[in-house]
Protein backbone atom coordinates (compact mmCIF):
# COMPACT_ATOMS: atom_id res chain seq x y z
CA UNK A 1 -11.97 13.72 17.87
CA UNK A 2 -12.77 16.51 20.57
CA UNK A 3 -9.26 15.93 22.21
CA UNK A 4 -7.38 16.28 18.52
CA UNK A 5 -9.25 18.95 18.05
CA UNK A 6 -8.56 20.76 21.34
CA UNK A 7 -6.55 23.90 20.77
CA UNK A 8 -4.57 23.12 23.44
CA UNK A 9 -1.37 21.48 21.98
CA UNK A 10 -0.06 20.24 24.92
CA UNK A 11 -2.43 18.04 25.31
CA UNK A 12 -4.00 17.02 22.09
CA UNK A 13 -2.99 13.96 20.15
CA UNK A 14 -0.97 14.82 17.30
CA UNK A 15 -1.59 11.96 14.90
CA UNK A 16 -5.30 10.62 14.43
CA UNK A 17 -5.56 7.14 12.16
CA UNK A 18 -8.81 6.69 10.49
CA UNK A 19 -10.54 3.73 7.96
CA UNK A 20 -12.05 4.78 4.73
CA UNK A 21 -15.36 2.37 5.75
CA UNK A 22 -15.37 4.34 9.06
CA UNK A 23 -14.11 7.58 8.23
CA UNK A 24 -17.16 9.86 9.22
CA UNK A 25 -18.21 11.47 6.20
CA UNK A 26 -19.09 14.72 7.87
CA UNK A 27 -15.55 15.12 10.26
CA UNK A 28 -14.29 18.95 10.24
CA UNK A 29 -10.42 18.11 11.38
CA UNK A 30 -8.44 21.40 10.45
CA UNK A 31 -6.17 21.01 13.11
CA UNK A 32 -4.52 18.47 10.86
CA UNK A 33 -2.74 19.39 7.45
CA UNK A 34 -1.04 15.97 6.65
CA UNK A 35 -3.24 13.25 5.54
CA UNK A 36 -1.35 9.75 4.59
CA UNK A 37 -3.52 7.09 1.84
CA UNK A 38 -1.69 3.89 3.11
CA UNK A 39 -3.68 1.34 1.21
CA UNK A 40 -6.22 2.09 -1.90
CA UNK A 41 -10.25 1.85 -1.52
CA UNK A 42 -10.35 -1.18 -3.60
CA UNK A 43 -13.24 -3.26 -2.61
CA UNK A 44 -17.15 -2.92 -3.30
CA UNK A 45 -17.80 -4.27 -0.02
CA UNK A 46 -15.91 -4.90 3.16
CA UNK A 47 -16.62 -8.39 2.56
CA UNK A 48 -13.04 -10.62 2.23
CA UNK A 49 -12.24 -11.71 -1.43
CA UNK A 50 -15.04 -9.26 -3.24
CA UNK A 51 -14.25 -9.98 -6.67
CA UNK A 52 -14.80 -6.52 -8.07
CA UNK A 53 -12.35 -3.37 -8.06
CA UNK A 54 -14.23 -0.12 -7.16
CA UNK A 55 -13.87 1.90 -10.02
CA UNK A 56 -11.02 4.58 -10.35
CA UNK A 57 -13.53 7.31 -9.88
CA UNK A 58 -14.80 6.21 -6.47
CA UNK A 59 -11.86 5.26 -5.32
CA UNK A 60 -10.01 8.65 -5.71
CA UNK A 61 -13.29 9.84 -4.40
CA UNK A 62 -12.98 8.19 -1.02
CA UNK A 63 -8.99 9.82 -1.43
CA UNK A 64 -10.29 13.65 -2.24
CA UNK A 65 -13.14 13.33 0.90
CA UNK A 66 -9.79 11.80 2.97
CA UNK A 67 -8.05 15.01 2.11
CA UNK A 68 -11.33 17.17 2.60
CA UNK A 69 -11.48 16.44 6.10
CA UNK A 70 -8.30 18.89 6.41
CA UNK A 71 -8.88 20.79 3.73
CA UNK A 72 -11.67 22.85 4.85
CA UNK A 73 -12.48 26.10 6.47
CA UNK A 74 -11.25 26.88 8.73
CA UNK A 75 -7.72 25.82 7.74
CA UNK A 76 -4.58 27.88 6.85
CA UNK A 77 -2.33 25.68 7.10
CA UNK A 78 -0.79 24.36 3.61
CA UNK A 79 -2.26 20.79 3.26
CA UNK A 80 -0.22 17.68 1.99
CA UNK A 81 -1.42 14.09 0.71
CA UNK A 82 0.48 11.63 0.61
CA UNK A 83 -0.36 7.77 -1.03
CA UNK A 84 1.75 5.24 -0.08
CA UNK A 85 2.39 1.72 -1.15
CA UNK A 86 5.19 -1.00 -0.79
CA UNK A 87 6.48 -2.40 -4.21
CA UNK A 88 5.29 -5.93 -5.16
CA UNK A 89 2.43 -5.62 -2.80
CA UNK A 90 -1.32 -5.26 -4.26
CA UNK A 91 -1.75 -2.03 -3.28
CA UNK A 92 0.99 -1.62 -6.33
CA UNK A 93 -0.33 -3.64 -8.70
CA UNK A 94 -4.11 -2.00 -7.75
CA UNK A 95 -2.35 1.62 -8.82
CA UNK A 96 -1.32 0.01 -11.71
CA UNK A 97 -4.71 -1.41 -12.83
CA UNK A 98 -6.07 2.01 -12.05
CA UNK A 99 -3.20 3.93 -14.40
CA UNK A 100 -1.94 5.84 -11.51
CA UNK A 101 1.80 4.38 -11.57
């Protein structure tokens, strides 16, 4: 974290990849402006095969805080989210269950 947020960019790493279960709730990175969603917070626990979806509202909760890490002062840069997913993957058919596609 202390080299990618260095202001030295030279020398600072210009892409930083983070977990939502690890994701350090209190993390000031406004260096970045881009944050990419590449798979949905889905589970209740970390545990394989949970049976449960997280709700819609805590999982776009655990999106917003994703995008707050950039988002915050002091940042001027113009932010950008972006949430990906392959077609016929779960990821899809998890957006679909939640009414976002």
């Amino acid at each position: 974290v202390e080299a990618f947020q260095s202001p030295d960019a030279s020398t600072s790493p210009r892409v930083m990849c983070l977990a939502f279960d690890s994701h350090a709730s209190g993390l000031n990175l406004h260096r970045a402006n881009h944050v990419v969603i590449t798979h949905p917070f889905a589970a209740r626990s970390v545990c394989p095969g949970a049976p449960d979806l997280t709700p819609l509202a805590s999982a776009a909760a655990y999106e917003r805080q994703a995008v707050g890490r950039i988002a915050r002062y002091p940042q001027r840069k113009t932010c950008h989210a972006y949430r990906m997913f392959a077609v016929g993957t779960v990821e899809e058919e998890l957006y679909a269950a939640w009414g976002l596609i």
